[in-house]
C-alpha atoms as a PDB file:
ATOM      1  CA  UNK A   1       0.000   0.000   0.000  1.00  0.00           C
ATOM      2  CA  UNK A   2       1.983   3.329  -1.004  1.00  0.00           C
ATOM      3  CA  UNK A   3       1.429   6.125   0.966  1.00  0.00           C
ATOM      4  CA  UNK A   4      -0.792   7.847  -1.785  1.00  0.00           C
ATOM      5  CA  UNK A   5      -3.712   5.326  -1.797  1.00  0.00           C
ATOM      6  CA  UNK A   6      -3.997   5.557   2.425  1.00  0.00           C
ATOM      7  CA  UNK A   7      -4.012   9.150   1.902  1.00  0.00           C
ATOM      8  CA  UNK A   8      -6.628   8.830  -0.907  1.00  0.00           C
ATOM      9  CA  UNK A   9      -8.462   5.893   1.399  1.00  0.00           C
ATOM     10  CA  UNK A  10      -8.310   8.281   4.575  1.00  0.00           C
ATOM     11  CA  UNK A  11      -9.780  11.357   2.347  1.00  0.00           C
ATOM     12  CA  UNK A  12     -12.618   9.473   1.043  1.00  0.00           C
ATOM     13  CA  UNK A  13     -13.200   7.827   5.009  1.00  0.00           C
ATOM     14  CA  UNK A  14     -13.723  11.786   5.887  1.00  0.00           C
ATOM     15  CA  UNK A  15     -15.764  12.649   3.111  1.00  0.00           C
ATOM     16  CA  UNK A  16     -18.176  10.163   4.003  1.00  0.00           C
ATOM     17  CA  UNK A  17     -18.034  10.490   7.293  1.00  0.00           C
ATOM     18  CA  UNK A  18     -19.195  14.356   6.933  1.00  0.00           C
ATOM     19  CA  UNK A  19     -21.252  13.771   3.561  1.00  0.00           C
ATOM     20  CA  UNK A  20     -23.349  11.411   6.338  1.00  0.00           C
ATOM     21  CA  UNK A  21     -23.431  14.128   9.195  1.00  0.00           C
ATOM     22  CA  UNK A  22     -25.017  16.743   6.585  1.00  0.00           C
ATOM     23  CA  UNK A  23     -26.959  14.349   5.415  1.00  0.00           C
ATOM     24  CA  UNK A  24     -28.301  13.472   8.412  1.00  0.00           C
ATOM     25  CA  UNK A  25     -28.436  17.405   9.778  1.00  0.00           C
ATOM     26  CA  UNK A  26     -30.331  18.189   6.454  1.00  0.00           C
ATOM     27  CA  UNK A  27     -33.654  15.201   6.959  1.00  0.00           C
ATOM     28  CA  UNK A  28     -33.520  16.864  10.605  1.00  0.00           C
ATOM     29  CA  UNK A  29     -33.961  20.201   9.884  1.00  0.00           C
ATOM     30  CA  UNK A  30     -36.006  19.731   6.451  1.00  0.00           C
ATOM     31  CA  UNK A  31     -32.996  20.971   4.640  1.00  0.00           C
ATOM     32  CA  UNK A  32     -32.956  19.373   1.348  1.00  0.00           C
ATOM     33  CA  UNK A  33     -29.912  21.453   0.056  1.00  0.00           C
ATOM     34  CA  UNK A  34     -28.058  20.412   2.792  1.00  0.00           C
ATOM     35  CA  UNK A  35     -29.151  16.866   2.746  1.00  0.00           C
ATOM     36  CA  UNK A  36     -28.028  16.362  -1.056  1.00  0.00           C
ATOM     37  CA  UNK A  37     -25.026  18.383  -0.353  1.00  0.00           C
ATOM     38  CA  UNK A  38     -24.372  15.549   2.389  1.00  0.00           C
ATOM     39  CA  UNK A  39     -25.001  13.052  -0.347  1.00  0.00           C
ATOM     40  CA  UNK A  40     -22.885  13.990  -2.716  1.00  0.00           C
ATOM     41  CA  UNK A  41     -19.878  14.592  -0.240  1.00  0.00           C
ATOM     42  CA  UNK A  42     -20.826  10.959   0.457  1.00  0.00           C
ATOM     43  CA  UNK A  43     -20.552   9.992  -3.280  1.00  0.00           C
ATOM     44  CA  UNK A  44     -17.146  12.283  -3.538  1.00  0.00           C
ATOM     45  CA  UNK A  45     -16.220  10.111  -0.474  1.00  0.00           C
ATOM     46  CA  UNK A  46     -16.742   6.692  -2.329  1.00  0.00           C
ATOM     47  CA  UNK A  47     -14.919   7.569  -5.375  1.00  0.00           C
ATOM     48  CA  UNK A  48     -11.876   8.969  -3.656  1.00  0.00           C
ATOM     49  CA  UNK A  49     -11.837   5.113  -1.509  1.00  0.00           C
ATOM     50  CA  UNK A  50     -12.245   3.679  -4.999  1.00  0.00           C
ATOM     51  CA  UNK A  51      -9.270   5.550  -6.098  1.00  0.00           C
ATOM     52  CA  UNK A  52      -7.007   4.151  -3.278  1.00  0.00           C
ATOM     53  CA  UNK A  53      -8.385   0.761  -4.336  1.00  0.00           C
ATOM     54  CA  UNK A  54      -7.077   0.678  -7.562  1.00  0.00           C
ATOM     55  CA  UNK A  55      -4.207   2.067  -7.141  1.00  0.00           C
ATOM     56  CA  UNK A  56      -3.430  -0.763  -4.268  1.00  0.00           C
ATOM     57  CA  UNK A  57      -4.879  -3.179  -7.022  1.00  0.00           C
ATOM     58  CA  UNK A  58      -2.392  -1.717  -9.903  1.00  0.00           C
ATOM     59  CA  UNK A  59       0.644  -1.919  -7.927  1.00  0.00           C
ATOM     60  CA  UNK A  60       2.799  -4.318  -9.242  1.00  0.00           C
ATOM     61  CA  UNK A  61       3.213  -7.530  -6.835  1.00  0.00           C
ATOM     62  CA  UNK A  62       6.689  -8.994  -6.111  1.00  0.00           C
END
């Protein structure tokens, strides 16, 4: 694992982490632009774990 895809892997763990908490603060308070801002953090979040993924997965083994 270099130290590129944890950095990638920890910045998508935060952005879903907070994508969830506005998510969450948005159905609470009957915000809907903060509730798909939440989601798409979330999404943002995903994507930037993905990355990490595959750059783990193109690596080259030894």
């Amino acid at each position: 694992m270099t130290q590129r895809s944890k950095a990638d892997k920890a910045e998508g763990t935060v952005d879903k982490v907070a994508g969830k908490v506005k998510e969450v603060a948005g159905k609470a308070t009957k915000d809907r632009e903060l509730e798909g801002k939440g989601k798409a953090q979330q999404s943002k979040g995903h994507l930037k774990s993905a990355k990490g993924d595959l750059k783990d997965a193109a690596k080259p083994r030894h």
